[in-house]
C-alpha atoms as a PDB file:
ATOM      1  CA  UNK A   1     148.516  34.233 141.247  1.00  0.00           C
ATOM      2  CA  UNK A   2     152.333  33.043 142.445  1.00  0.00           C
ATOM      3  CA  UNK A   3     153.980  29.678 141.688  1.00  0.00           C
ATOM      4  CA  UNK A   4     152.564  26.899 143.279  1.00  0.00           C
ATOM      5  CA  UNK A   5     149.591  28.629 144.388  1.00  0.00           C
ATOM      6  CA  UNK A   6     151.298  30.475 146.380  1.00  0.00           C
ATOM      7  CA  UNK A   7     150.026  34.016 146.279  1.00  0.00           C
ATOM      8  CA  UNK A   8     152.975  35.844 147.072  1.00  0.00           C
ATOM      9  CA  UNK A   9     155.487  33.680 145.619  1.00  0.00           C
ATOM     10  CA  UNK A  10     157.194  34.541 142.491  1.00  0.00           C
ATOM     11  CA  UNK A  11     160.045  33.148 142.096  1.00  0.00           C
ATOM     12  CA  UNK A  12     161.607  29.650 143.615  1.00  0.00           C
ATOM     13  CA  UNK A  13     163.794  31.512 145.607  1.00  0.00           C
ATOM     14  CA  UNK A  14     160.170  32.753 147.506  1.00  0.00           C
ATOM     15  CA  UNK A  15     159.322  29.364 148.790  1.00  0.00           C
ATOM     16  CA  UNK A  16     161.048  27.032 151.097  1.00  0.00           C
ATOM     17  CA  UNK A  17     160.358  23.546 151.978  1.00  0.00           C
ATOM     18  CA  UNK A  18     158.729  23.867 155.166  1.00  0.00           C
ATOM     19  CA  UNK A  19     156.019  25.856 153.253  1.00  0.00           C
ATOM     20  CA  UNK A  20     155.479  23.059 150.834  1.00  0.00           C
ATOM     21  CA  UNK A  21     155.457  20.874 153.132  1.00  0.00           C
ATOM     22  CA  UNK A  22     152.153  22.366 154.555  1.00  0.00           C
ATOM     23  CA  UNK A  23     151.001  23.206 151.325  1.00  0.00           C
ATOM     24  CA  UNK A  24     151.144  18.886 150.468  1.00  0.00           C
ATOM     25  CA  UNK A  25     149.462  18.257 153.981  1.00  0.00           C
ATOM     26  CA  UNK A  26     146.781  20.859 152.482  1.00  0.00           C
ATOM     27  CA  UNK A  27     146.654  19.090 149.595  1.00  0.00           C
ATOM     28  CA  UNK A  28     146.584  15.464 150.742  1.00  0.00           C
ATOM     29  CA  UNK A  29     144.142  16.621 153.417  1.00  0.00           C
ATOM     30  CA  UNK A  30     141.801  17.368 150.129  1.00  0.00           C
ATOM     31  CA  UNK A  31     142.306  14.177 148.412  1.00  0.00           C
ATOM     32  CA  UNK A  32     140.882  12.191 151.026  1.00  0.00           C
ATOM     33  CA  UNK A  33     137.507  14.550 150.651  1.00  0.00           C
ATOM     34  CA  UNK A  34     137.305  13.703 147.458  1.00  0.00           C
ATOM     35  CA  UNK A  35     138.123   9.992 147.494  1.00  0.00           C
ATOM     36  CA  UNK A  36     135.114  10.519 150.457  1.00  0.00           C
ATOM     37  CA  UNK A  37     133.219  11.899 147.960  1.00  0.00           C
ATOM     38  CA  UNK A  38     133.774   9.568 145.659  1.00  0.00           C
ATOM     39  CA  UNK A  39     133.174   6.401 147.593  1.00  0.00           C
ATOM     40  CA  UNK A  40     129.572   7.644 149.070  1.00  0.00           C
ATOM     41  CA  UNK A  41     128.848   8.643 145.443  1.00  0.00           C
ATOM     42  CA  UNK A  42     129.585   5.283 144.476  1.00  0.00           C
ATOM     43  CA  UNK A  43     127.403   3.576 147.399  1.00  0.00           C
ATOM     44  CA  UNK A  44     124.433   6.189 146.550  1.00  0.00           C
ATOM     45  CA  UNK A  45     124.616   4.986 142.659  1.00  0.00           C
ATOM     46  CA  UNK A  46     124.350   1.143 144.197  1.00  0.00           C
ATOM     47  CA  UNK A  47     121.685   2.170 146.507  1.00  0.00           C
ATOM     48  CA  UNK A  48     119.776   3.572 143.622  1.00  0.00           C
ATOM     49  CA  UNK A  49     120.758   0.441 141.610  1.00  0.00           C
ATOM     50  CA  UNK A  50     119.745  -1.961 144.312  1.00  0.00           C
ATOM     51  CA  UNK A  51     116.043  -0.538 144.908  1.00  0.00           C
ATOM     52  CA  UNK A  52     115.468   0.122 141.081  1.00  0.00           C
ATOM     53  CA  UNK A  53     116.335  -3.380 140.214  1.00  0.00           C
ATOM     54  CA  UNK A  54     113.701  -4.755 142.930  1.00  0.00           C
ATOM     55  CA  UNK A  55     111.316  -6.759 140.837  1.00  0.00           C
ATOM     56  CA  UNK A  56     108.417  -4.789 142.260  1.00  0.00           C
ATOM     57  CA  UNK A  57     110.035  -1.774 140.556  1.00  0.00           C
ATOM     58  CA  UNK A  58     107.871   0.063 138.630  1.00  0.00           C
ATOM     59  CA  UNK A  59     108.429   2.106 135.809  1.00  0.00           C
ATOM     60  CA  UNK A  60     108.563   5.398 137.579  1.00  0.00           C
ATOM     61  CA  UNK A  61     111.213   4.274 140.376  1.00  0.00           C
ATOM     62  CA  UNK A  62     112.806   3.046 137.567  1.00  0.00           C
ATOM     63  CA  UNK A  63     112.828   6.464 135.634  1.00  0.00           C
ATOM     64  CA  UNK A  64     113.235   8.513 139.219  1.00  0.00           C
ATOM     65  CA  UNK A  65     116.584   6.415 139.435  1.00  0.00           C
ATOM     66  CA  UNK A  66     117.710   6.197 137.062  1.00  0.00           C
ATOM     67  CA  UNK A  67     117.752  10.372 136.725  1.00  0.00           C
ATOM     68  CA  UNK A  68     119.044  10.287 140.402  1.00  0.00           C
ATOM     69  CA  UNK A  69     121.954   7.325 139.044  1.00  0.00           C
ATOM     70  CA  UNK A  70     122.909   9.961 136.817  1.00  0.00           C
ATOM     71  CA  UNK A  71     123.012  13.368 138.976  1.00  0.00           C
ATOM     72  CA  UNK A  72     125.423  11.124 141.408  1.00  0.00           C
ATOM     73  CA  UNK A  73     127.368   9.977 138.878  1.00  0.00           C
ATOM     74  CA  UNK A  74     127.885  13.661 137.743  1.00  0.00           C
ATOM     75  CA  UNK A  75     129.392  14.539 141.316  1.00  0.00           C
ATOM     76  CA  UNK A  76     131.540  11.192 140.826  1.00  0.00           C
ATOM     77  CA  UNK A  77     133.254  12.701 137.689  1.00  0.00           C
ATOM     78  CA  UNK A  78     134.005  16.151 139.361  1.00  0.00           C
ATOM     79  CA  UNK A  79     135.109  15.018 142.684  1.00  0.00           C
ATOM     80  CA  UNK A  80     136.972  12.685 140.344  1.00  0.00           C
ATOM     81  CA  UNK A  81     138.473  15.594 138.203  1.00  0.00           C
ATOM     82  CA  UNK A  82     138.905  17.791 141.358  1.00  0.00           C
ATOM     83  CA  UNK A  83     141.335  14.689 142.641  1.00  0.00           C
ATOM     84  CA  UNK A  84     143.006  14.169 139.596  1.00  0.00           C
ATOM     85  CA  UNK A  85     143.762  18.124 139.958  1.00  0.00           C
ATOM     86  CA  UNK A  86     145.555  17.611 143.970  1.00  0.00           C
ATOM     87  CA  UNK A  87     147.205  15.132 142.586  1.00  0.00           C
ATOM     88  CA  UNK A  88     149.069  16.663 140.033  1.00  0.00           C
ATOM     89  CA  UNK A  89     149.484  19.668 142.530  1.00  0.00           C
ATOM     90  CA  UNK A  90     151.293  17.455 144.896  1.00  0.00           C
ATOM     91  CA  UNK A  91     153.518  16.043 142.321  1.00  0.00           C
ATOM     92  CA  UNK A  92     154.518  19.470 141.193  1.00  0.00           C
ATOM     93  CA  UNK A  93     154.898  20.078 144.760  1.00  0.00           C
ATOM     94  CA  UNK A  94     157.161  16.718 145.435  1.00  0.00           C
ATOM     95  CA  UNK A  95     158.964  17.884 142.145  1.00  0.00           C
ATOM     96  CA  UNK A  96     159.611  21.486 143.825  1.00  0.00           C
ATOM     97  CA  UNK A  97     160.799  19.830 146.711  1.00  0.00           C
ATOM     98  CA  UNK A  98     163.460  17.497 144.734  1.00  0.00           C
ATOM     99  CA  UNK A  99     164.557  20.347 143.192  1.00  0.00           C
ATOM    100  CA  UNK A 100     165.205  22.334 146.894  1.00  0.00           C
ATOM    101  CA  UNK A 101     166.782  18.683 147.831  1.00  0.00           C
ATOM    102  CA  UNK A 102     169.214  18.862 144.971  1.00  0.00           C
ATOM    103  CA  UNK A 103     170.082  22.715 144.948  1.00  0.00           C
ATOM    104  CA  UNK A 104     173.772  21.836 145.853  1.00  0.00           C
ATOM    105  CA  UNK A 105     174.210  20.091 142.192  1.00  0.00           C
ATOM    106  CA  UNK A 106     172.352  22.504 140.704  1.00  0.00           C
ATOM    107  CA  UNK A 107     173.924  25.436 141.639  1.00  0.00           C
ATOM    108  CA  UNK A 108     177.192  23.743 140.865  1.00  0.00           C
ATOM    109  CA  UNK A 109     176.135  22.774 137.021  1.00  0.00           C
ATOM    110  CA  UNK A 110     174.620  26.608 136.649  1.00  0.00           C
ATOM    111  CA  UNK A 111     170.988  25.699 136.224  1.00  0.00           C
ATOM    112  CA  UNK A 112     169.762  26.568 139.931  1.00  0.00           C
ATOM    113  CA  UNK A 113     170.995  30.077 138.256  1.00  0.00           C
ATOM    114  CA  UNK A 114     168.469  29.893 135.100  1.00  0.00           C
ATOM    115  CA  UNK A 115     165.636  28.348 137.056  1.00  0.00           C
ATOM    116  CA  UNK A 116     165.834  30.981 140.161  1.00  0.00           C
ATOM    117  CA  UNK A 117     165.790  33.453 136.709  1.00  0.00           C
ATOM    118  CA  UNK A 118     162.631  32.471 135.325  1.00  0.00           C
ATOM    119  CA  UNK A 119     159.872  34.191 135.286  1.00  0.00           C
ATOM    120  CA  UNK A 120     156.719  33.144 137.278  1.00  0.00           C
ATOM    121  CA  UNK A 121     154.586  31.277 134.124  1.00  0.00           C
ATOM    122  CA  UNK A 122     157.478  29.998 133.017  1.00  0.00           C
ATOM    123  CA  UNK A 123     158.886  28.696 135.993  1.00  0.00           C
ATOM    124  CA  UNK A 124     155.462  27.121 136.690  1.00  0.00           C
ATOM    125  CA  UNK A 125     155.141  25.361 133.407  1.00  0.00           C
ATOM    126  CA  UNK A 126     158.663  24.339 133.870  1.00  0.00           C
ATOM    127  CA  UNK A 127     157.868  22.460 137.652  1.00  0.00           C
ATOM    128  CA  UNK A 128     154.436  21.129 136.071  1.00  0.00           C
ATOM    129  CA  UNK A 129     157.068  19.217 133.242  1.00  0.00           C
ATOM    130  CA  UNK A 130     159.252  18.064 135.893  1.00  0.00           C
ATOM    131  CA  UNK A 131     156.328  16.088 137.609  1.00  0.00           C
ATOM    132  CA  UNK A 132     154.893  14.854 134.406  1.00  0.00           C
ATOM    133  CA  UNK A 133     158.228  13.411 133.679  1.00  0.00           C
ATOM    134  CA  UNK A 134     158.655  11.906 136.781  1.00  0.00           C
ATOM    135  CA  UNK A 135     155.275  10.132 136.551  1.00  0.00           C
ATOM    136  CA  UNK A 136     155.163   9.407 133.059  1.00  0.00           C
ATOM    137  CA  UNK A 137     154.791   5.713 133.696  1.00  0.00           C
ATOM    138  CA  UNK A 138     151.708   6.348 135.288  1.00  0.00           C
ATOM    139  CA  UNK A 139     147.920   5.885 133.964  1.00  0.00           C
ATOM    140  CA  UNK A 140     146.895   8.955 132.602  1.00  0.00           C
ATOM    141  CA  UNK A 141     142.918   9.460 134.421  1.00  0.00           C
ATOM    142  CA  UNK A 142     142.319  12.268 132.561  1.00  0.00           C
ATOM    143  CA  UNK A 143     142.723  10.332 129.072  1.00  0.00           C
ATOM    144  CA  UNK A 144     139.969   7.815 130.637  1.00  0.00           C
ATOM    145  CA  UNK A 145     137.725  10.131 132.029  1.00  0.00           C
ATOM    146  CA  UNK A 146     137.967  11.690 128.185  1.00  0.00           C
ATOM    147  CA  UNK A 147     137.143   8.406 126.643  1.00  0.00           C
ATOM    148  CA  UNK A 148     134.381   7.379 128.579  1.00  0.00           C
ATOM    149  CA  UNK A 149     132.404  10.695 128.584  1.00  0.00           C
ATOM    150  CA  UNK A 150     132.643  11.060 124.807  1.00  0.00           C
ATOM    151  CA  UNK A 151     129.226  11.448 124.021  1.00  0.00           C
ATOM    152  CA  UNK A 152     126.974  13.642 126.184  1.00  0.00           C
ATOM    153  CA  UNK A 153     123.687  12.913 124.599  1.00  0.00           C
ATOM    154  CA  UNK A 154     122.107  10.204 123.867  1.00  0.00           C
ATOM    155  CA  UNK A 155     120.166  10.505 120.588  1.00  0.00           C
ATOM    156  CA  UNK A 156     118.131   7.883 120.384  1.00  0.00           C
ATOM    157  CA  UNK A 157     116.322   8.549 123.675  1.00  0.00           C
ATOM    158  CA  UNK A 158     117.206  12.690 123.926  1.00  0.00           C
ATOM    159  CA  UNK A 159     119.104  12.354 127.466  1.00  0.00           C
ATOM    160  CA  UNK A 160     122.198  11.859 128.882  1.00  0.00           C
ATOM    161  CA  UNK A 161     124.322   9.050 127.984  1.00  0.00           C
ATOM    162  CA  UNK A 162     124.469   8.922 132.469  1.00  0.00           C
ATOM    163  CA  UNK A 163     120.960   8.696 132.508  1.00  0.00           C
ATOM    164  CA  UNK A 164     120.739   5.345 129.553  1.00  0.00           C
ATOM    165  CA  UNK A 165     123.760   3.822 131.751  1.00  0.00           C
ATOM    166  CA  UNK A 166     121.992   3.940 133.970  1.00  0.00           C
ATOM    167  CA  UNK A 167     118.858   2.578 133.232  1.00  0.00           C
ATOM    168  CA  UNK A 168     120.501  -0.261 131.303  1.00  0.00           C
ATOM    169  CA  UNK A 169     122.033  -1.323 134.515  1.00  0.00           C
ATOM    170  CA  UNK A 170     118.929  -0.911 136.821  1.00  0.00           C
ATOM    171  CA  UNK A 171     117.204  -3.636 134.020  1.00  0.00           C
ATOM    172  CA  UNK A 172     120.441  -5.360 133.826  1.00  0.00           C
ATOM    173  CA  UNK A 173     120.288  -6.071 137.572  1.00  0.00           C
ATOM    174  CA  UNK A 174     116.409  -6.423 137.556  1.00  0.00           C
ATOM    175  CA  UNK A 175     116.541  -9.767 135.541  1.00  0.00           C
ATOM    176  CA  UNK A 176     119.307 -11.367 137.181  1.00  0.00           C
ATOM    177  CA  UNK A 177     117.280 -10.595 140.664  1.00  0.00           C
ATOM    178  CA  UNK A 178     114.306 -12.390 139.036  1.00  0.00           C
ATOM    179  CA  UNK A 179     116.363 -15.234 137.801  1.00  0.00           C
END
């Protein structure tokens, strides 16, 4: 596969910075799709919400959007796990770059030697713990997304957890509308 999704690269010696530097526009081009994608998924679930929640609802818009609440929340969490995935390929990318920018000190401690020696998994696994460690501070998403979608099914009513979310909030917003 090559480092860094790059296809032909192989070792770090086989990229240079001008390369990455299109390969982060790439990237940052495809996080604003998906934070597009995940704003008009958002907007569709309050759509859904809004009309559900009208107190001349019945019970089968109610069930219709619920479902439909659900499907787009579904896209949400993959464009959502797609972005979390460009970002960390940018950091590793901003990491690769730091590592170009300091080459000079590198070279001169002997450790641009053992990291232009690695081989290609290990030299990726090494650049993916160089951008964890530089943002270690941060919120980890994918431990949230985790914790919120721990259980799929809802037992009690044999669908989706999504689908009972849902529904609670289309009733949720249905009384305070009548209030």
């Amino acid at each position: 596969m090559g480092i860094l999704w790059f296809g032909r690269a192989r070792t770090l010696e086989d990229l240079n910075v001008k390369d990455l530097g299109k390969e982060q526009i790439r990237q940052e081009v495809e996080q604003d799709k998906m934070i597009s994608r995940i704003r008009r998924a958002q907007d569709e679930y309050d759509g859904y919400l809004d009309a559900a929640s009208e107190p001349y609802a019945g019970d089968a818009e109610i069930e219709v959007s619920a479902y439909k609440m659900d499907r787009v929340m579904k896209r949400k969490a993959a464009a959502e796990n797609h972005l979390q995935q460009v970002i960390t390929r940018i950091q590793v990318i901003d990491s690769t770059v730091d590592i170009f920018e300091q080459c000079k000190d590198l070279e001169k401690n002997g450790i641009w030697k053992v990291i232009a020696g690695m081989d290609e998994e290990r030299l990726q696994e090494q650049l993916e713990v160089f951008a964890a460690e530089r943002k270690e501070a941060q919120f980890d998403v994918n431990k949230i997304a985790e914790l919120l979608h721990v259980d799929e099914l809802d037992v009690r009513a044999r669908r989706g957890t999504g689908y009972r979310r849902a529904k609670d909030a289309i009733l949720t917003a249905k009384e305070i509308k009548r209030a």
